[in-house]
N, C-alpha and C. Protein backbone atom coordinates (compact mmCIF):
# COMPACT_ATOMS: atom_id res chain seq x y z
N UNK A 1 7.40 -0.33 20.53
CA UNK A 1 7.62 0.55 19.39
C UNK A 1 6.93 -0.02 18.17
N UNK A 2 6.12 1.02 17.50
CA UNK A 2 5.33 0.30 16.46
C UNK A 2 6.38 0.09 15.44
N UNK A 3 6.02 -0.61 14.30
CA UNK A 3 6.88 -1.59 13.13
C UNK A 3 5.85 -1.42 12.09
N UNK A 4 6.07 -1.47 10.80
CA UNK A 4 5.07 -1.78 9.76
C UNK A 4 6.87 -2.48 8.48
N UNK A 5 6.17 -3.23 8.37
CA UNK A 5 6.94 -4.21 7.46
C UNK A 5 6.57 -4.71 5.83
N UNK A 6 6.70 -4.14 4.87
CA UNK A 6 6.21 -4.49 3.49
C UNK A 6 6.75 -5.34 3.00
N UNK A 7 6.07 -6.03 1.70
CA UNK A 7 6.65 -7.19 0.88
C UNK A 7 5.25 -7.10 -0.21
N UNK A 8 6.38 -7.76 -1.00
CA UNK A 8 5.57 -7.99 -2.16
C UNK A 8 5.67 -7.11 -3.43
N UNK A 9 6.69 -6.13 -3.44
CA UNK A 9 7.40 -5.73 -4.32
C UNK A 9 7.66 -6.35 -5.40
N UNK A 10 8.01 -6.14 -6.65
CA UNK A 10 9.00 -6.32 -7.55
C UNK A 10 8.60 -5.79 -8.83
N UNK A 11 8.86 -6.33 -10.03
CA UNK A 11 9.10 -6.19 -11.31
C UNK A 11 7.77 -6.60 -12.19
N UNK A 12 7.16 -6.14 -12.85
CA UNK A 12 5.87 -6.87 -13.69
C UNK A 12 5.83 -5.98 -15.20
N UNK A 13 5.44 -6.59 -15.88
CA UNK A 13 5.23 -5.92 -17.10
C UNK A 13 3.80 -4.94 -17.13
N UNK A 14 3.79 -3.76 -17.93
CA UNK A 14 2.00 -3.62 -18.34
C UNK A 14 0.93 -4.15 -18.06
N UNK A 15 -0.08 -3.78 -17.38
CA UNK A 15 -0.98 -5.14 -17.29
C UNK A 15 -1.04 -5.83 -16.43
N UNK A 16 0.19 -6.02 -15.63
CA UNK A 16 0.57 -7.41 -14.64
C UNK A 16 -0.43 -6.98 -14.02
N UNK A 17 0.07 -7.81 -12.61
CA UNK A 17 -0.06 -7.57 -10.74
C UNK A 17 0.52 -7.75 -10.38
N UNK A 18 0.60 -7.19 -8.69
CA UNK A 18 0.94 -7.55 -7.64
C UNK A 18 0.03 -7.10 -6.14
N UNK A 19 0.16 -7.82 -5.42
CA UNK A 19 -0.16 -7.54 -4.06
C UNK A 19 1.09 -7.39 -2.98
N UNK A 20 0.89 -6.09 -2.45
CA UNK A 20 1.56 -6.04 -1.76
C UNK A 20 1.43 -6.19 -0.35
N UNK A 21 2.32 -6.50 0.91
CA UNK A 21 1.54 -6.88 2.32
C UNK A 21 2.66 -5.59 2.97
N UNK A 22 1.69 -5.63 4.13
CA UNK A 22 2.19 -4.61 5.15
C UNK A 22 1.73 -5.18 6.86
N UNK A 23 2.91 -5.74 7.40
CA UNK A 23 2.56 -6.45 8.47
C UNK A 23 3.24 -5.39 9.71
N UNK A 24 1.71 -5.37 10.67
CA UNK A 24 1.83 -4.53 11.50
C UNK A 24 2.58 -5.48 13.10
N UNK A 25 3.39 -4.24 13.95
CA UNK A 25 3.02 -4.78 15.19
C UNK A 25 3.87 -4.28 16.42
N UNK A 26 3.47 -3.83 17.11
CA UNK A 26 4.03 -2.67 18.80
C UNK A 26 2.94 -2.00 18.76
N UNK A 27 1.85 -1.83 17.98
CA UNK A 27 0.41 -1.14 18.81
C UNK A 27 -0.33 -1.67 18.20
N UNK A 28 -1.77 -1.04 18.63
CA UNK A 28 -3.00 -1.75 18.26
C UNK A 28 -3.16 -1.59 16.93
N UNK A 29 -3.42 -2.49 16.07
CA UNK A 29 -3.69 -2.48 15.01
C UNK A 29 -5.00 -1.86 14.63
N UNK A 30 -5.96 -2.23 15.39
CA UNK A 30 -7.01 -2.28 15.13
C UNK A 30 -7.58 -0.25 15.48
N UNK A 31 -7.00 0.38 16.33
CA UNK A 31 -6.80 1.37 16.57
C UNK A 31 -6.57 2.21 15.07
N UNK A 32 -6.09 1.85 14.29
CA UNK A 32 -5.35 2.62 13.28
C UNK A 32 -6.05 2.71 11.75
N UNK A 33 -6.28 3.86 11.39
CA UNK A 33 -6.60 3.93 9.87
C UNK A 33 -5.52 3.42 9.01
N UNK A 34 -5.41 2.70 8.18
CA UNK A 34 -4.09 2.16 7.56
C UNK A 34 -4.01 2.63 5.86
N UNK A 35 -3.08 2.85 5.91
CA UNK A 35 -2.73 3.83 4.11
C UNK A 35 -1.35 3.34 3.49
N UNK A 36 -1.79 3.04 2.26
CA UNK A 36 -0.64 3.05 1.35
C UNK A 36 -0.23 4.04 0.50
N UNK A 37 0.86 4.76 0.48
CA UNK A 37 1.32 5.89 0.11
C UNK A 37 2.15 5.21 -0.56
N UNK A 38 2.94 6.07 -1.73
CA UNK A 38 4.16 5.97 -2.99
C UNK A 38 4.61 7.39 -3.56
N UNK A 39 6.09 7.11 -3.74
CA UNK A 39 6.91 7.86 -3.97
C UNK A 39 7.73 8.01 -5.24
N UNK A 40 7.74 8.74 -6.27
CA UNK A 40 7.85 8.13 -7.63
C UNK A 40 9.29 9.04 -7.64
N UNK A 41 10.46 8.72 -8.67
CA UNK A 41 11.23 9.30 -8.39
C UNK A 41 11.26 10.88 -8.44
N UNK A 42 11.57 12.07 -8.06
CA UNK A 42 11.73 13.18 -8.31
C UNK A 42 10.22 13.61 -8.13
N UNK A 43 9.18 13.27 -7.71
CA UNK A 43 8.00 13.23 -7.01
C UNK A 43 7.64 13.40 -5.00
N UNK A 44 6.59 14.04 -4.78
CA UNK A 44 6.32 14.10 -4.10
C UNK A 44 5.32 12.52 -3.43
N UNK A 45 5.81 12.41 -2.41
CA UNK A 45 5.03 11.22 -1.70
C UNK A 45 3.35 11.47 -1.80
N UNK A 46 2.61 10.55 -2.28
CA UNK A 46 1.33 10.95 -2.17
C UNK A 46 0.39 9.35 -1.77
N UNK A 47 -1.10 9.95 -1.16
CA UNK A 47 -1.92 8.73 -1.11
C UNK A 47 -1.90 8.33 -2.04
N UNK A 48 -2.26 6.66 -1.86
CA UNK A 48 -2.70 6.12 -2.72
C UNK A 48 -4.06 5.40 -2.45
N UNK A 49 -4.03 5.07 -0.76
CA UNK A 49 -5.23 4.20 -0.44
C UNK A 49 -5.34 4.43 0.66
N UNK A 50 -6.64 3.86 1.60
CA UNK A 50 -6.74 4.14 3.08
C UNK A 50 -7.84 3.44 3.23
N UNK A 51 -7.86 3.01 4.22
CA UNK A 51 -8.73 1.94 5.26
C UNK A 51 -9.24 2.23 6.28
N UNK A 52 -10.51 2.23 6.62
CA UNK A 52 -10.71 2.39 7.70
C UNK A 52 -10.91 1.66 9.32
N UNK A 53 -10.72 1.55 10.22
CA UNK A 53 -10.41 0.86 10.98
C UNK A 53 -11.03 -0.78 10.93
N UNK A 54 -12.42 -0.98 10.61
CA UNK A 54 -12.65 -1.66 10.89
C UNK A 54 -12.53 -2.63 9.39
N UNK A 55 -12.57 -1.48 8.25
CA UNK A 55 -12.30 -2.28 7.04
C UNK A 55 -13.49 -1.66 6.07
N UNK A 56 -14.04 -1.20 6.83
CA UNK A 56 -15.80 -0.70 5.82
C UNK A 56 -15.19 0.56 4.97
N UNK A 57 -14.56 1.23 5.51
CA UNK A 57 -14.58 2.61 4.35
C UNK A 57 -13.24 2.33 4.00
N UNK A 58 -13.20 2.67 2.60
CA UNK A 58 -12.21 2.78 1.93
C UNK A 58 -12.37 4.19 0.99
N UNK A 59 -10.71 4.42 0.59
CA UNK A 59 -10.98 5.84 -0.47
C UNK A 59 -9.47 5.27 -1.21
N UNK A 60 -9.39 5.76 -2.47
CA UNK A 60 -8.13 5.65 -3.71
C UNK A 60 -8.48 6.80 -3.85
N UNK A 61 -7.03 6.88 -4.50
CA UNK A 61 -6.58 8.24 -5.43
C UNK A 61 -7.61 8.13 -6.74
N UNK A 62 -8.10 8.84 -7.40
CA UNK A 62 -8.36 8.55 -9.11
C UNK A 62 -7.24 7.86 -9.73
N UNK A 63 -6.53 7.74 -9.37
CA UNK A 63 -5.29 7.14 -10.45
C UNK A 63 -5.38 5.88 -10.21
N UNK A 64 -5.50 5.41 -9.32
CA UNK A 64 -5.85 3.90 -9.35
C UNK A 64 -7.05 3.39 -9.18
N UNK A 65 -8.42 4.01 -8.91
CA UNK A 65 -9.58 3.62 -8.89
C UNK A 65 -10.07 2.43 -9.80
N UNK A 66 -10.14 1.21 -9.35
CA UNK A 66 -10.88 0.53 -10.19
C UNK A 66 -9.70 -0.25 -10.40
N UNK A 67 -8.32 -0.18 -10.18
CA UNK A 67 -7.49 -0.90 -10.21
C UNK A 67 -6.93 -1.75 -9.24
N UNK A 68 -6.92 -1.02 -7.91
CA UNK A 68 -6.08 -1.22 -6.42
C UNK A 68 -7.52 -1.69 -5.67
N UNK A 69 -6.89 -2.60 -4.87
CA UNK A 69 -7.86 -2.83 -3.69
C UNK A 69 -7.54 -3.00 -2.50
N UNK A 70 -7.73 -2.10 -1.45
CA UNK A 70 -6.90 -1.92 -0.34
C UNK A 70 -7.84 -2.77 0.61
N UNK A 71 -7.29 -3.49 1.66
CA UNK A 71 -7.82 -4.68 2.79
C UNK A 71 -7.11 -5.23 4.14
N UNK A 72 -7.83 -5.30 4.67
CA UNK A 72 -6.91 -5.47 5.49
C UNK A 72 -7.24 -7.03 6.58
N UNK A 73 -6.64 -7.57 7.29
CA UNK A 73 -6.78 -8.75 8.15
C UNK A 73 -6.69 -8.23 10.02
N UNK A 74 -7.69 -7.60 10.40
CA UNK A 74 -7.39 -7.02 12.10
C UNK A 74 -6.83 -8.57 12.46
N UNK A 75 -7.41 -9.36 12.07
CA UNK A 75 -6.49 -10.74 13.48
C UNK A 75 -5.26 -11.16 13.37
N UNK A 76 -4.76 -10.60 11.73
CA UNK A 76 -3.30 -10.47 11.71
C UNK A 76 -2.54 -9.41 11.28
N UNK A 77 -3.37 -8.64 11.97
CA UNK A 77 -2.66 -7.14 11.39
C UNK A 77 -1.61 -6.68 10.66
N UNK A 78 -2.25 -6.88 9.43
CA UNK A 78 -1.80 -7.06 8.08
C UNK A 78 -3.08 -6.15 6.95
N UNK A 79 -2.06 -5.23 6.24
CA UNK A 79 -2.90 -4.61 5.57
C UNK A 79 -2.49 -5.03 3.97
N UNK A 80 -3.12 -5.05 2.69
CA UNK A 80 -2.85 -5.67 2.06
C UNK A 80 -3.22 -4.16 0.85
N UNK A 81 -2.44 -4.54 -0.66
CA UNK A 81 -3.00 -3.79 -1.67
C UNK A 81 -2.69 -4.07 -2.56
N UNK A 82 -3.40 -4.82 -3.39
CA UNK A 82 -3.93 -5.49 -4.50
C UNK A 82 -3.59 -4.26 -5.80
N UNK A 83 -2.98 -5.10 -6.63
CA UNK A 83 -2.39 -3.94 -7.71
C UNK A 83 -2.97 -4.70 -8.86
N UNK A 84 -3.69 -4.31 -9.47
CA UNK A 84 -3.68 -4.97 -11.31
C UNK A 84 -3.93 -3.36 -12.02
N UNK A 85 -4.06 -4.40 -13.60
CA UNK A 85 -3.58 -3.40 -14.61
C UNK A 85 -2.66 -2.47 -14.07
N UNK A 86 -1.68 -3.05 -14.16
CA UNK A 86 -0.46 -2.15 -13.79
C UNK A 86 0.06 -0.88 -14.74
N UNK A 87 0.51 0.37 -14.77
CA UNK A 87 1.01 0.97 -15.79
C UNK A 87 2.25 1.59 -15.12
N UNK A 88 3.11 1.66 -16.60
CA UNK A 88 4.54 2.50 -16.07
C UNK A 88 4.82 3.12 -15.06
N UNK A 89 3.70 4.50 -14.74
CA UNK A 89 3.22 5.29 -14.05
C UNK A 89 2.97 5.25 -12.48
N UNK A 90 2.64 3.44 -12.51
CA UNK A 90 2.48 3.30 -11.20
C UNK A 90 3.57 2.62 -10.48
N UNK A 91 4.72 3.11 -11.27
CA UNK A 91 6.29 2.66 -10.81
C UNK A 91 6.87 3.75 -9.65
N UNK A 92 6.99 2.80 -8.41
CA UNK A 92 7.34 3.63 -7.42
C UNK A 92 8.26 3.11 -5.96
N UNK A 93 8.25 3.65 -5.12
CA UNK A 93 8.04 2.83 -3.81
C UNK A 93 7.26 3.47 -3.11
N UNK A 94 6.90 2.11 -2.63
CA UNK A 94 5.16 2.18 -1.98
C UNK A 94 5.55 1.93 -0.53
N UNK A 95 4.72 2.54 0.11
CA UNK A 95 4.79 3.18 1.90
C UNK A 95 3.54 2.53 2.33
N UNK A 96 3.24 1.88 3.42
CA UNK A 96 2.71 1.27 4.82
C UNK A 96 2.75 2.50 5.61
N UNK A 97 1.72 2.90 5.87
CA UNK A 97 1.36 4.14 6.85
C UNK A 97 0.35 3.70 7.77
N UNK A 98 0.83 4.31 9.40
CA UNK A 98 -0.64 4.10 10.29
C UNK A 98 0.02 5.48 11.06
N UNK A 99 -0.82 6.77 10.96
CA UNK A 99 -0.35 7.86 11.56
C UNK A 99 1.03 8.26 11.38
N UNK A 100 1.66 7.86 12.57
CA UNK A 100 3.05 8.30 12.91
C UNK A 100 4.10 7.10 12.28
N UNK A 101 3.80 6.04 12.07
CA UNK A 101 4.25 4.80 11.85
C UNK A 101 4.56 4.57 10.23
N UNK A 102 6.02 4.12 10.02
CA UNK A 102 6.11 4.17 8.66
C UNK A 102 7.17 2.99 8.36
N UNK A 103 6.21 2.29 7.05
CA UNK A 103 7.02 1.15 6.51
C UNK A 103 8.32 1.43 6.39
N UNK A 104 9.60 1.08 5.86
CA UNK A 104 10.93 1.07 4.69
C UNK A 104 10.26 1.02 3.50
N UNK A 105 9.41 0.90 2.71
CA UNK A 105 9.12 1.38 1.80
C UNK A 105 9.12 -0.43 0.70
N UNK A 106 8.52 -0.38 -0.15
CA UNK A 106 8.61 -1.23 -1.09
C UNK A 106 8.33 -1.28 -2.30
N UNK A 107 10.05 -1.83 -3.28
CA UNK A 107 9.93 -1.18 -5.23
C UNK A 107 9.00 -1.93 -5.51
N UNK A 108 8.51 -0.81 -6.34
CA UNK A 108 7.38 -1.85 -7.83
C UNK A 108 7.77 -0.70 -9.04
N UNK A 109 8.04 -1.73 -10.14
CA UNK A 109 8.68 -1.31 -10.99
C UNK A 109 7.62 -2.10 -12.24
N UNK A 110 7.06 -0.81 -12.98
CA UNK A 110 6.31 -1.50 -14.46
C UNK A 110 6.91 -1.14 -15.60
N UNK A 111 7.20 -2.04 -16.16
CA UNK A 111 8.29 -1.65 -17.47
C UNK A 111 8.34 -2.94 -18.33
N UNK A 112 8.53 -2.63 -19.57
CA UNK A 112 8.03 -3.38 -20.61
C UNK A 112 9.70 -4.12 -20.94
């Protein structure tokens, strides 16, 4: 049974960072386009990032372009997403997606 597991959540001011991890494992990793999705309160779940299998294509939302950097590790199937310049806005919980497969979700909270 596949698993996707997040960390790297928490609290940062304006400005901050964080990276968040998403550790895969019950199928092939390497098989899988991998996406980070977020859920803001009273909001609809939406992309935020996506990977492509081998790591070459990537796509962001406009809202984080130039901010987020999505990556991933196939030998430890582990997908990763790099957060700076943080804003209020990008206060949410953030989702580990591979198809059918879905993180528990992980807070990030920007607030002054």
């Amino acid at each position: 049974q596949g698993q996707l597991v997040e960390s790297g959540g928490g609290s940062v001011q304006p400005g901050g960072s964080l990276t968040l991890t998403c550790a895969a494992s019950g199928f092939t990793f390497t098989n899988y386009v991998m996406c980070w999705y977020r859920q803001a309160p009273g909001k609809e779940r939406e992309l935020v990032a996506r990977i492509g299998r081998s790591g070459d294509i990537t796509y962001y939302d406009d809202s984080v372009k130039g901010r987020f950097t999505i990556s991933r590790d196939n030998a430890e199937n582990t997908v990763y997403l790099q957060m700076k310049s943080l804003k209020p806005e990008d206060t949410a919980v953030y989702y580990c997606n591979a198809q059918k497969y879905w993180g528990q979700g992980t807070q990030v909270t920007v607030s002054s």
